[in-house]
C-alpha atoms as a PDB file:
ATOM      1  CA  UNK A   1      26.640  22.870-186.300  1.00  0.00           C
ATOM      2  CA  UNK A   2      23.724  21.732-184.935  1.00  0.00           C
ATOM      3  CA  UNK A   3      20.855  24.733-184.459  1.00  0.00           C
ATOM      4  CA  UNK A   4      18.499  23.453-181.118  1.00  0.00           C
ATOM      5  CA  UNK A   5      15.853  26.020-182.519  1.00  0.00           C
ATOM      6  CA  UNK A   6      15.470  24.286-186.266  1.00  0.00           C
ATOM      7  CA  UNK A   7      17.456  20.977-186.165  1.00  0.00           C
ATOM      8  CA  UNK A   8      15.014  19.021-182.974  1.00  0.00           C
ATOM      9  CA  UNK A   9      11.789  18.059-183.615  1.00  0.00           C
ATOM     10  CA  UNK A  10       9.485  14.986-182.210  1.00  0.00           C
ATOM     11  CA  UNK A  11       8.633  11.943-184.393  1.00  0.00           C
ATOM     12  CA  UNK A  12       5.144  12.926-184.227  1.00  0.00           C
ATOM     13  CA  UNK A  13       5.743  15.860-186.540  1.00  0.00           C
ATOM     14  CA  UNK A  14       8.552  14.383-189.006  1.00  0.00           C
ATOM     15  CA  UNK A  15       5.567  12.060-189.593  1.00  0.00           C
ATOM     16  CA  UNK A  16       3.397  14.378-190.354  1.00  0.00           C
ATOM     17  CA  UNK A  17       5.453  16.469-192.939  1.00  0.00           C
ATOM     18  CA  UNK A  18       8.409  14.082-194.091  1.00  0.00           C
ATOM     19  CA  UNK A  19       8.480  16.470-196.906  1.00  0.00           C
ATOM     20  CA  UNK A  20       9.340  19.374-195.083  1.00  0.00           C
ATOM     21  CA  UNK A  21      12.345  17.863-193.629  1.00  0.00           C
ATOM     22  CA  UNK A  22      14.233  16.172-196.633  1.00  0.00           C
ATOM     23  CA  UNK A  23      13.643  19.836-197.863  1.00  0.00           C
ATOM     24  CA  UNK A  24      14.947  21.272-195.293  1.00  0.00           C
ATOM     25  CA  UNK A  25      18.187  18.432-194.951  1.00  0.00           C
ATOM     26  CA  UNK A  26      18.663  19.165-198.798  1.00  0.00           C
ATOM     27  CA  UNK A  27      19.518  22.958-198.283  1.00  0.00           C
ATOM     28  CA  UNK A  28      21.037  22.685-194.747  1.00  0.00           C
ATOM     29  CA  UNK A  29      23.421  19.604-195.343  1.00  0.00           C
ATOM     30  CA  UNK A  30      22.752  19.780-191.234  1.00  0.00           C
ATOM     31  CA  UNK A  31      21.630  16.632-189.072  1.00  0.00           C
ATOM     32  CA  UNK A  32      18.040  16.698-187.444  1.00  0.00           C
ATOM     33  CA  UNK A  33      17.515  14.985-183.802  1.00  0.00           C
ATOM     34  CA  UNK A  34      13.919  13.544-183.842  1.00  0.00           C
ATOM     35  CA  UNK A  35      12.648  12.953-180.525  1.00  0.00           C
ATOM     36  CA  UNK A  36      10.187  10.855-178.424  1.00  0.00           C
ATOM     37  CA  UNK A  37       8.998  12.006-175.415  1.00  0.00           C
ATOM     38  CA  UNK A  38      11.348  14.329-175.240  1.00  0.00           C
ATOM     39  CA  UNK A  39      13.867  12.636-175.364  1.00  0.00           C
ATOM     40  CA  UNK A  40      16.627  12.630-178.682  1.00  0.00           C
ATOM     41  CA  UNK A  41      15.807   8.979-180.389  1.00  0.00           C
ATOM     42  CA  UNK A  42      17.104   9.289-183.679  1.00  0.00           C
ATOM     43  CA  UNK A  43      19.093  11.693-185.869  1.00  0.00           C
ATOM     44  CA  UNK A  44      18.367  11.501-189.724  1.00  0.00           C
ATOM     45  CA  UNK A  45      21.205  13.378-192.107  1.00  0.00           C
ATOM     46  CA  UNK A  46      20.867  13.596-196.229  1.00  0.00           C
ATOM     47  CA  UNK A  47      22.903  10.712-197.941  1.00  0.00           C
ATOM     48  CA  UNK A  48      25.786  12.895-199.236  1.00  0.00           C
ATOM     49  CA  UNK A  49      26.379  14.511-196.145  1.00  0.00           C
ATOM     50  CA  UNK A  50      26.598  10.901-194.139  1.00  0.00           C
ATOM     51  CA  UNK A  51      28.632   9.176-196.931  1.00  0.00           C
ATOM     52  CA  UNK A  52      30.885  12.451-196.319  1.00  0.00           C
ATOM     53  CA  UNK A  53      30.698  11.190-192.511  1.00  0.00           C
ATOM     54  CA  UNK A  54      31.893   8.074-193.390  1.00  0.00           C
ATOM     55  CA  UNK A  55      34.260   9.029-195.631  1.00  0.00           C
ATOM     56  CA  UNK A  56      35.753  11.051-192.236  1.00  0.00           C
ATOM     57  CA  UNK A  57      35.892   8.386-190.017  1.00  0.00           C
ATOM     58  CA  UNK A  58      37.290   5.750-192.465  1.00  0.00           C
ATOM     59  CA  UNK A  59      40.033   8.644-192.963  1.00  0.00           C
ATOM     60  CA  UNK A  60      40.400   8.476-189.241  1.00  0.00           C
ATOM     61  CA  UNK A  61      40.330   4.881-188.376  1.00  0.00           C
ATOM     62  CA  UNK A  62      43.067   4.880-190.839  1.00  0.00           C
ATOM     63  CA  UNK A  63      45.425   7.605-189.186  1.00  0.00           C
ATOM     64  CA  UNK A  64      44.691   6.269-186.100  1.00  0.00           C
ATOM     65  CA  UNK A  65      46.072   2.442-186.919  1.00  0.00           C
ATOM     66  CA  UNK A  66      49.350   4.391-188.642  1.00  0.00           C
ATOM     67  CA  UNK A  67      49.808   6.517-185.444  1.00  0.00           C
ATOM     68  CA  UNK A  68      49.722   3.168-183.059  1.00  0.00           C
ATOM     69  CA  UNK A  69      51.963   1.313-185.677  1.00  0.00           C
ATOM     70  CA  UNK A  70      54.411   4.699-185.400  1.00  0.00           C
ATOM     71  CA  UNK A  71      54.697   4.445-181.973  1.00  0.00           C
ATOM     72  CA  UNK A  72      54.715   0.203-181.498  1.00  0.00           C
ATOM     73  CA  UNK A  73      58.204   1.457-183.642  1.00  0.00           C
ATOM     74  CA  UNK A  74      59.270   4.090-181.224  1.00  0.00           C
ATOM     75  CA  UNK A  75      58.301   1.893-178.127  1.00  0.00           C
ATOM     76  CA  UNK A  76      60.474  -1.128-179.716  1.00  0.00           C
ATOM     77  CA  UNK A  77      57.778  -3.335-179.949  1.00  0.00           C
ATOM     78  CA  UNK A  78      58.394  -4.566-183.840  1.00  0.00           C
ATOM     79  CA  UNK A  79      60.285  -7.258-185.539  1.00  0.00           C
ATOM     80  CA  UNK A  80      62.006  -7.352-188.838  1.00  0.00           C
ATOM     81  CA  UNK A  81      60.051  -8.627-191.583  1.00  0.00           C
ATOM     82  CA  UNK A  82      62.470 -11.387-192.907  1.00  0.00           C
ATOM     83  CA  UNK A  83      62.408 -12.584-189.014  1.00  0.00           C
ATOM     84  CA  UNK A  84      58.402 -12.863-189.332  1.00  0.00           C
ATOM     85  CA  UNK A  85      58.068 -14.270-192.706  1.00  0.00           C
ATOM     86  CA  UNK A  86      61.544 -16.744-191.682  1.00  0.00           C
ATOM     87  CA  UNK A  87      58.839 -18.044-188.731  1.00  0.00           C
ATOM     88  CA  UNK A  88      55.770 -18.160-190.831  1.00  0.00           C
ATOM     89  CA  UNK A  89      57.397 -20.734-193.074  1.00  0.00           C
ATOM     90  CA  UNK A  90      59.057 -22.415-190.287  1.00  0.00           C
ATOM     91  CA  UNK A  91      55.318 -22.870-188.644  1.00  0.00           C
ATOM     92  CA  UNK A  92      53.492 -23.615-191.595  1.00  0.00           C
ATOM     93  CA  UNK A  93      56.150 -26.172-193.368  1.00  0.00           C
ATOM     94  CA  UNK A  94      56.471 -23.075-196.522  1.00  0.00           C
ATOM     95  CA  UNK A  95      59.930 -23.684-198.249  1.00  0.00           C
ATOM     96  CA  UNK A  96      61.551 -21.101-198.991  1.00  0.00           C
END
């Protein structure tokens, strides 16, 4: 979870101490919102913890397409296989 109190901080002072802060994402594992003027520009995270972000939202992306597909099935918009692949060949000239 984010902490406003340690995880924001302008540009101006990442640049000053980039050491501080890949310290500081090492131990925490916790994003950091840099902003400028202000305003939240960027948000740097340690490479574990993103890859682990991907790794999430691949995992989701992937539920996601087998929940549509589930209900396409329940909602009776599917075809048999054999009556796909039968009109594949037919389009494409593929004996069988």
């Amino acid at each position: 979870m984010l902490d406003i109190t340690r995880d924001i901080h302008s540009v101006t002072t990442f640049r000053r101490n980039p050491a501080q802060f890949m310290k500081q994402l090492r131990k925490t594992r916790q994003p950091v919102v840099l902003t400028v003027k202000g305003k939240a520009e960027l948000v740097i995270r340690d490479a574990e913890s993103y890859q682990r972000l991907l790794d999430i939202a691949a995992r989701a992306d992937v539920n996601e397409a087998i929940r549509q597909g589930l209900l396409d099935v329940h909602q009776g918009r599917t075809r048999p296989a054999r009556e796909v692949f039968d009109e594949v060949r037919r389009r494409y000239g593929i004996p069988r």
